[in-house]
PDB file of N, CA and C in Angstrom:
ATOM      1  N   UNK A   1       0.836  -1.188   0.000  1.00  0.00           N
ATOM      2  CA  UNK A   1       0.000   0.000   0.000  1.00  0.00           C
ATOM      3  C   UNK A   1       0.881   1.252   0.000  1.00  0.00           C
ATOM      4  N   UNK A   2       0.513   2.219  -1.025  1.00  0.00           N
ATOM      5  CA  UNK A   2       1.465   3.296  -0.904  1.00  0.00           C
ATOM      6  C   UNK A   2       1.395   4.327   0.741  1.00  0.00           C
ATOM      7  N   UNK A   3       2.428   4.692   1.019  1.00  0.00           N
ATOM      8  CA  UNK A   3       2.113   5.559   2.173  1.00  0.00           C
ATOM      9  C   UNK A   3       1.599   6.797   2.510  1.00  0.00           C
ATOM     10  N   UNK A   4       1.284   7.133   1.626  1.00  0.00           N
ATOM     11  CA  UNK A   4       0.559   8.519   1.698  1.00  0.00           C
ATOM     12  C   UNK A   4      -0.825   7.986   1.665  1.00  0.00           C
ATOM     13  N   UNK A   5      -1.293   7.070   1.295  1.00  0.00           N
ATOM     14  CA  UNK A   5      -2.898   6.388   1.586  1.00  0.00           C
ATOM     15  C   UNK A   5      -2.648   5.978   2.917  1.00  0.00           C
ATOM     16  N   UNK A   6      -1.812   5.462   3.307  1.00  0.00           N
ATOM     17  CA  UNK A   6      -1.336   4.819   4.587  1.00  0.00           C
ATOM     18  C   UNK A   6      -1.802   5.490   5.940  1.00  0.00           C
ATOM     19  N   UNK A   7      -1.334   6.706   5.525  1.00  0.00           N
ATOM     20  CA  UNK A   7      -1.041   7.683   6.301  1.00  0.00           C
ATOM     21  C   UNK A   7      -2.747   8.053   6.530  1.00  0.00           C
ATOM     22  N   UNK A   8      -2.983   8.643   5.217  1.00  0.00           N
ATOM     23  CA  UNK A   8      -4.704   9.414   5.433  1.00  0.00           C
ATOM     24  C   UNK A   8      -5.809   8.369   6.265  1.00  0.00           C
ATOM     25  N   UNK A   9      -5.248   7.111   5.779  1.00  0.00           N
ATOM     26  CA  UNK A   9      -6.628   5.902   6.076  1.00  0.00           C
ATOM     27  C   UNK A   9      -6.418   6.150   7.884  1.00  0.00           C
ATOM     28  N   UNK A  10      -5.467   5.904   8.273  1.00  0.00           N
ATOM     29  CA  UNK A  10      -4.920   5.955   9.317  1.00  0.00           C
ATOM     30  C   UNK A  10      -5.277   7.023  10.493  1.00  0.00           C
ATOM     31  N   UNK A  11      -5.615   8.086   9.775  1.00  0.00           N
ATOM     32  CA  UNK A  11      -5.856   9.336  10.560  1.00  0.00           C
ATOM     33  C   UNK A  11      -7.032   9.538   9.873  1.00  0.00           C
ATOM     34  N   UNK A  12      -8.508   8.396   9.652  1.00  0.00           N
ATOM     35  CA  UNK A  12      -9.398   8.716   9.183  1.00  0.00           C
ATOM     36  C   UNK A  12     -10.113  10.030   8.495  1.00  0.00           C
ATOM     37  N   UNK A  13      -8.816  10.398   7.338  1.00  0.00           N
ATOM     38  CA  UNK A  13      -9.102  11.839   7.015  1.00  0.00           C
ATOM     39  C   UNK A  13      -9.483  11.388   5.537  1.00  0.00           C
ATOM     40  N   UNK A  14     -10.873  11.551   4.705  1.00  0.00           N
ATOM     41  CA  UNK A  14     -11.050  11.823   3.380  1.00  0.00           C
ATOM     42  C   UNK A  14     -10.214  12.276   2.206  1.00  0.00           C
ATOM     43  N   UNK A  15      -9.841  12.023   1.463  1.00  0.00           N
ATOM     44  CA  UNK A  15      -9.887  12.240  -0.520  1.00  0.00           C
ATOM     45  C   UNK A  15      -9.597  13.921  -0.263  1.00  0.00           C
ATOM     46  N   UNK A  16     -11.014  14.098  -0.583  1.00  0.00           N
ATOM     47  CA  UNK A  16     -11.623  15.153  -0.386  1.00  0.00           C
ATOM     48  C   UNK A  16     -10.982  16.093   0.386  1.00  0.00           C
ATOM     49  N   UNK A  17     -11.132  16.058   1.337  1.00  0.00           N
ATOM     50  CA  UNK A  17     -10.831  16.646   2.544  1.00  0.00           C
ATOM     51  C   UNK A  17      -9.046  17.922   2.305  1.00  0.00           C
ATOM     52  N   UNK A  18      -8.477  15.923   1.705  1.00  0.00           N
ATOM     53  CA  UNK A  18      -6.889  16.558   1.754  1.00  0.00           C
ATOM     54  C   UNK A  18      -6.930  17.605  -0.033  1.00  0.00           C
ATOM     55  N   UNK A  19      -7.894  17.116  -0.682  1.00  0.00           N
ATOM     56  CA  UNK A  19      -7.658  18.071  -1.955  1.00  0.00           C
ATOM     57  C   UNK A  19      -7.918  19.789  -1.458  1.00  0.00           C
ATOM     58  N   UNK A  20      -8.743  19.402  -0.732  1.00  0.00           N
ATOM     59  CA  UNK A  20      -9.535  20.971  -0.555  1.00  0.00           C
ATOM     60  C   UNK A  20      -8.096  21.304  -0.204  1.00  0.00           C
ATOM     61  N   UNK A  21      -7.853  20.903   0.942  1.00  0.00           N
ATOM     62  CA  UNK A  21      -6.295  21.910   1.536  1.00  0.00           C
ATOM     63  C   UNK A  21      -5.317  21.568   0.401  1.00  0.00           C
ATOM     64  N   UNK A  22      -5.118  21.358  -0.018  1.00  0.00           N
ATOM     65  CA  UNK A  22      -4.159  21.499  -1.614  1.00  0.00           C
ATOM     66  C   UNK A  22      -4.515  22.027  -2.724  1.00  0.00           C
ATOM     67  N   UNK A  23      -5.947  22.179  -2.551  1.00  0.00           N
ATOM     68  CA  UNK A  23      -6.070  23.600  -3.404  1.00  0.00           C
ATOM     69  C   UNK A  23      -6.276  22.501  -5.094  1.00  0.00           C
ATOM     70  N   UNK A  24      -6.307  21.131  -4.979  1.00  0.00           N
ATOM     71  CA  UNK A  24      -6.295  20.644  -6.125  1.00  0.00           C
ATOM     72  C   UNK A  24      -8.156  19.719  -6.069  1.00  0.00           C
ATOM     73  N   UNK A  25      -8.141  18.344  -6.977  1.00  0.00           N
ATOM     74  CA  UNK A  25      -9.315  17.871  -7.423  1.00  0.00           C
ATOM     75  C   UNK A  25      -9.251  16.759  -6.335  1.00  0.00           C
ATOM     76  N   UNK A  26      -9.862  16.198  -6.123  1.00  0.00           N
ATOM     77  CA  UNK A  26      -9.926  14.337  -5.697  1.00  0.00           C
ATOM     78  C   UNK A  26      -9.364  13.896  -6.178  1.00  0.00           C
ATOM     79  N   UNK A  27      -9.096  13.917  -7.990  1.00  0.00           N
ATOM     80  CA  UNK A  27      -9.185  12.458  -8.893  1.00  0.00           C
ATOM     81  C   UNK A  27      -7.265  12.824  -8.841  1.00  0.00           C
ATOM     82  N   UNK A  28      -6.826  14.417  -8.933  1.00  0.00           N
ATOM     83  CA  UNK A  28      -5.372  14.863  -9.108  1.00  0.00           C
ATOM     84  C   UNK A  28      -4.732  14.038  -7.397  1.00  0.00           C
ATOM     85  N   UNK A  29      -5.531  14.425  -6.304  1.00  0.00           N
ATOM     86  CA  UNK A  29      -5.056  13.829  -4.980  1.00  0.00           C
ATOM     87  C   UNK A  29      -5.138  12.022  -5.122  1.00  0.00           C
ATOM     88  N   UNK A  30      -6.062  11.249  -5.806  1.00  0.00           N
ATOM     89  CA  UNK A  30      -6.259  10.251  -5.776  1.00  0.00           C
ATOM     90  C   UNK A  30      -5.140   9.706  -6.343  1.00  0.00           C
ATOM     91  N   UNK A  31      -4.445  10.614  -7.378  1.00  0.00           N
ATOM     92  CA  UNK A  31      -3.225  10.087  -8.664  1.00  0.00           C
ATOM     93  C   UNK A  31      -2.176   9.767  -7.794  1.00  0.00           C
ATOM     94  N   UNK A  32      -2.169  11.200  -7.060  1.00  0.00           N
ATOM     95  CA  UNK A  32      -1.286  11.040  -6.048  1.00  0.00           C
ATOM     96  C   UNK A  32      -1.134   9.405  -5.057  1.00  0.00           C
ATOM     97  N   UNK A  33      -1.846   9.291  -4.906  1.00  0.00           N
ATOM     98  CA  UNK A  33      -2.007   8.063  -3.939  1.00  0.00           C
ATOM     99  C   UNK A  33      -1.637   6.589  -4.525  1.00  0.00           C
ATOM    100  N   UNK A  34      -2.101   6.874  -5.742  1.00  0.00           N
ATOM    101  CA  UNK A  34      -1.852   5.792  -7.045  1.00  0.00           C
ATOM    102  C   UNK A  34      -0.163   5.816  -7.101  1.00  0.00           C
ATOM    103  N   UNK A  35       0.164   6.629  -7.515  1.00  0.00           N
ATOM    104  CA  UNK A  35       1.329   7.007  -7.865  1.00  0.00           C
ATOM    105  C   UNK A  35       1.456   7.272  -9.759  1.00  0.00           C
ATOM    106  N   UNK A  36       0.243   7.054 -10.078  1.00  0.00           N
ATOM    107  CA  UNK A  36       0.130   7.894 -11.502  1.00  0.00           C
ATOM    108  C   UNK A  36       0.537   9.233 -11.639  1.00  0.00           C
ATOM    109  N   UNK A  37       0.524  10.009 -10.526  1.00  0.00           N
ATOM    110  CA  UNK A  37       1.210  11.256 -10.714  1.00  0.00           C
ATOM    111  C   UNK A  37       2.051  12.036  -9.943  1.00  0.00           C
ATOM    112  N   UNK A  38       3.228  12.004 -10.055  1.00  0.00           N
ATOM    113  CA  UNK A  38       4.467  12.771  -9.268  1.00  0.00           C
ATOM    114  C   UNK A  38       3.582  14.168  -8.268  1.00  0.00           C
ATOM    115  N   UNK A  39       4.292  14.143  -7.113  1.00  0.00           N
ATOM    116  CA  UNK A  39       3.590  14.666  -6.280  1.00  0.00           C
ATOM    117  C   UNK A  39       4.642  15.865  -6.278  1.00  0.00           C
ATOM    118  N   UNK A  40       4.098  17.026  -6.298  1.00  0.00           N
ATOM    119  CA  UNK A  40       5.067  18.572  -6.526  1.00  0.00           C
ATOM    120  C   UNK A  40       5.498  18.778  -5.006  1.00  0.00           C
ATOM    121  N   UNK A  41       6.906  19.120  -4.741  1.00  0.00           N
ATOM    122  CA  UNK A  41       7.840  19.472  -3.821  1.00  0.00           C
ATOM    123  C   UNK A  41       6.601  20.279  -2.840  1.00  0.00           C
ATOM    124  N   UNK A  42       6.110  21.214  -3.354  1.00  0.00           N
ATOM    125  CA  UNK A  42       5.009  21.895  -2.463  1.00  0.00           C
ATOM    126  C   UNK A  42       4.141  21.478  -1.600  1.00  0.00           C
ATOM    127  N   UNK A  43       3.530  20.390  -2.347  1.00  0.00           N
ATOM    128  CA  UNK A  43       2.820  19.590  -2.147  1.00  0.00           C
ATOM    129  C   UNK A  43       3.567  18.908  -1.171  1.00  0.00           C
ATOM    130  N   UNK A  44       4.326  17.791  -1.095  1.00  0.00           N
ATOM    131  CA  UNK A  44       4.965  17.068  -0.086  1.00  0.00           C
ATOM    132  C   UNK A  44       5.208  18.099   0.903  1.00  0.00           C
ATOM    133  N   UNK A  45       5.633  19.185   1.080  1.00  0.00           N
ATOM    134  CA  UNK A  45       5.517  20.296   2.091  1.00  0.00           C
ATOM    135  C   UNK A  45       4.648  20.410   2.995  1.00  0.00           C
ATOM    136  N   UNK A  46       3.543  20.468   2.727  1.00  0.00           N
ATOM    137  CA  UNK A  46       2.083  20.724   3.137  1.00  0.00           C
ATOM    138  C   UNK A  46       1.593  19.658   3.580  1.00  0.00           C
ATOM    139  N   UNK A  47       2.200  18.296   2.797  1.00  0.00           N
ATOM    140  CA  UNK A  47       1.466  17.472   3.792  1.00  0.00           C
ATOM    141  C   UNK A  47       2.800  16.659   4.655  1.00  0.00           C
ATOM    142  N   UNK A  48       3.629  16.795   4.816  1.00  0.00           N
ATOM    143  CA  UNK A  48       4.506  16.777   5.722  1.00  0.00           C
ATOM    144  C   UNK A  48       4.175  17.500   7.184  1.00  0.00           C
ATOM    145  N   UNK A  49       4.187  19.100   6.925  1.00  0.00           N
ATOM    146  CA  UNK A  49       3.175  19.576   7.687  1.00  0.00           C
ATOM    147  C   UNK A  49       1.976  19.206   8.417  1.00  0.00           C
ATOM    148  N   UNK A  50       1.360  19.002   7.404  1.00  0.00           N
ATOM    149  CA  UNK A  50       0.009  18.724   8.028  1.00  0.00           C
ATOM    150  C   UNK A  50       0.172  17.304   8.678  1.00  0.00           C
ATOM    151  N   UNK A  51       0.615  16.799   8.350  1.00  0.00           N
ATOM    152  CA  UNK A  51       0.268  15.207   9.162  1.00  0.00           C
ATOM    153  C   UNK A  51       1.870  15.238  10.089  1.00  0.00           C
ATOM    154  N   UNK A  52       2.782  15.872  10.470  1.00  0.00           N
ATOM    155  CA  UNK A  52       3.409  16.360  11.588  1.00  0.00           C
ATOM    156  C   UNK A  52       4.705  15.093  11.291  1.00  0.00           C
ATOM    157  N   UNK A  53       4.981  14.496   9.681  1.00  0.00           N
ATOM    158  CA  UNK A  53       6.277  13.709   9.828  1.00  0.00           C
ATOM    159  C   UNK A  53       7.333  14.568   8.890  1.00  0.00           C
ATOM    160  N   UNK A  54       7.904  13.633   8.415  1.00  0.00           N
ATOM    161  CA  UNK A  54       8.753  14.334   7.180  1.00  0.00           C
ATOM    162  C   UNK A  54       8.360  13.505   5.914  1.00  0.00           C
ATOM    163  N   UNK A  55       9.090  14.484   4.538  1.00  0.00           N
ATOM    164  CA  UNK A  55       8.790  13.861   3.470  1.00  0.00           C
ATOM    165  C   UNK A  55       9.282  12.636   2.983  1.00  0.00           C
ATOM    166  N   UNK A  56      10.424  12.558   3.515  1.00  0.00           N
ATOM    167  CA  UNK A  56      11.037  10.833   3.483  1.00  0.00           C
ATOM    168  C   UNK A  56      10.115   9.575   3.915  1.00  0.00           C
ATOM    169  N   UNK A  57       9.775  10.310   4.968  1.00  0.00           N
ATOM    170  CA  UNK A  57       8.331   9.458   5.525  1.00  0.00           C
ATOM    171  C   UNK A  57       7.361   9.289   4.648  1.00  0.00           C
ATOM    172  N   UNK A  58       6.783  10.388   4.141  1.00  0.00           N
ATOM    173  CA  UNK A  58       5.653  10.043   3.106  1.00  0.00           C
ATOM    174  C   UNK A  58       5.863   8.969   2.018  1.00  0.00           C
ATOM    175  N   UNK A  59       6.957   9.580   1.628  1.00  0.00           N
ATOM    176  CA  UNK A  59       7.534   9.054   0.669  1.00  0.00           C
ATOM    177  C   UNK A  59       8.008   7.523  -0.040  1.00  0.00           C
ATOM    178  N   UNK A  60       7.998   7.066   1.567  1.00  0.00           N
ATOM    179  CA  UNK A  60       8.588   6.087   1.991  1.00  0.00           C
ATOM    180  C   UNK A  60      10.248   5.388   2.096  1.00  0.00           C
ATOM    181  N   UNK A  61      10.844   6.468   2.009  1.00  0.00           N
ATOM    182  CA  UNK A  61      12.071   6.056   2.327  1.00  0.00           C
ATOM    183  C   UNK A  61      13.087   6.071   3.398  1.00  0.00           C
ATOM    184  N   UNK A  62      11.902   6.278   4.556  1.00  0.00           N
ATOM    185  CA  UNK A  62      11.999   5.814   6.035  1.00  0.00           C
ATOM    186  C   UNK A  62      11.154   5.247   6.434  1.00  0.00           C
ATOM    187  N   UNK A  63      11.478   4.390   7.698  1.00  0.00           N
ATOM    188  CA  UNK A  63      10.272   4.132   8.340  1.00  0.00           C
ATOM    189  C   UNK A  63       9.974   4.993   9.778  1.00  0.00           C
ATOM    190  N   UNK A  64      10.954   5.674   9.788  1.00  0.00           N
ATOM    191  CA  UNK A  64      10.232   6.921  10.970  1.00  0.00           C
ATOM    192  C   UNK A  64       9.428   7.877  10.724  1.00  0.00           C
ATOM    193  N   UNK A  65       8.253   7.662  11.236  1.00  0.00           N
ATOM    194  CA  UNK A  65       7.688   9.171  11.176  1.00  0.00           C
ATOM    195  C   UNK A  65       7.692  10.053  11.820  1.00  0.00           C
ATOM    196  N   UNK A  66       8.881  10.237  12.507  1.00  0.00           N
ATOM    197  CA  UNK A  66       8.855  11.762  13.101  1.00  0.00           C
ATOM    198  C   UNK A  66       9.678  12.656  12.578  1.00  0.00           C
ATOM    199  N   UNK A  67       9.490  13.868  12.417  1.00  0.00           N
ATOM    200  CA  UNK A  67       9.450  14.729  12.017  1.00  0.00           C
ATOM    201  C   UNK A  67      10.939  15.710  11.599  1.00  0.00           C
ATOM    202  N   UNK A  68      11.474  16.026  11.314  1.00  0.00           N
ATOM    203  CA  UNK A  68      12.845  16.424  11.346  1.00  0.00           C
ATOM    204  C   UNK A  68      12.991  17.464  12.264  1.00  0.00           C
ATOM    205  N   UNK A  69      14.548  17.285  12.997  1.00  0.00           N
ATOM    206  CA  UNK A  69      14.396  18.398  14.110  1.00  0.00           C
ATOM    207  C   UNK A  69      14.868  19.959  13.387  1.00  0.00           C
ATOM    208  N   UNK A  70      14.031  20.307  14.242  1.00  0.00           N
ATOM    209  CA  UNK A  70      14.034  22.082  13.529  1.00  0.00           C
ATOM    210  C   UNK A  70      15.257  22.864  14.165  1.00  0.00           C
TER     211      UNK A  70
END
């Protein structure tokens, strides 16, 4: 399962929900999840942010999710 679905299912947060705060569609956030469509640096920003890990995390090329120290 990719981790950015991982992540949302997990923190029972909607599709939807995460497009609105990205300012994009469902079907463009859904691609995302697929991995049909490269996810923009910005984008990984915001939801790094928002879900409080880092983008390596999302990404999956850690398995920590905490957060990088500031």
């Amino acid at each position: 399962m990719n981790r950015l679905r991982e992540i949302r299912e997990e923190k029972q947060i909607k599709q939807e929900t995460l497009a609105n705060l990205l300012h994009c569609s469902q079907t463009t956030y859904s691609r995302y999840e697929l991995e049909k469509r490269d996810i923009p640096t910005a984008v990984l920003r915001i939801l790094a942010d928002y879900y409080d890990t880092s983008i390596d995390y999302i990404l999956g090329r850690t398995n920590n999710p905490a957060p990088p120290k500031k």
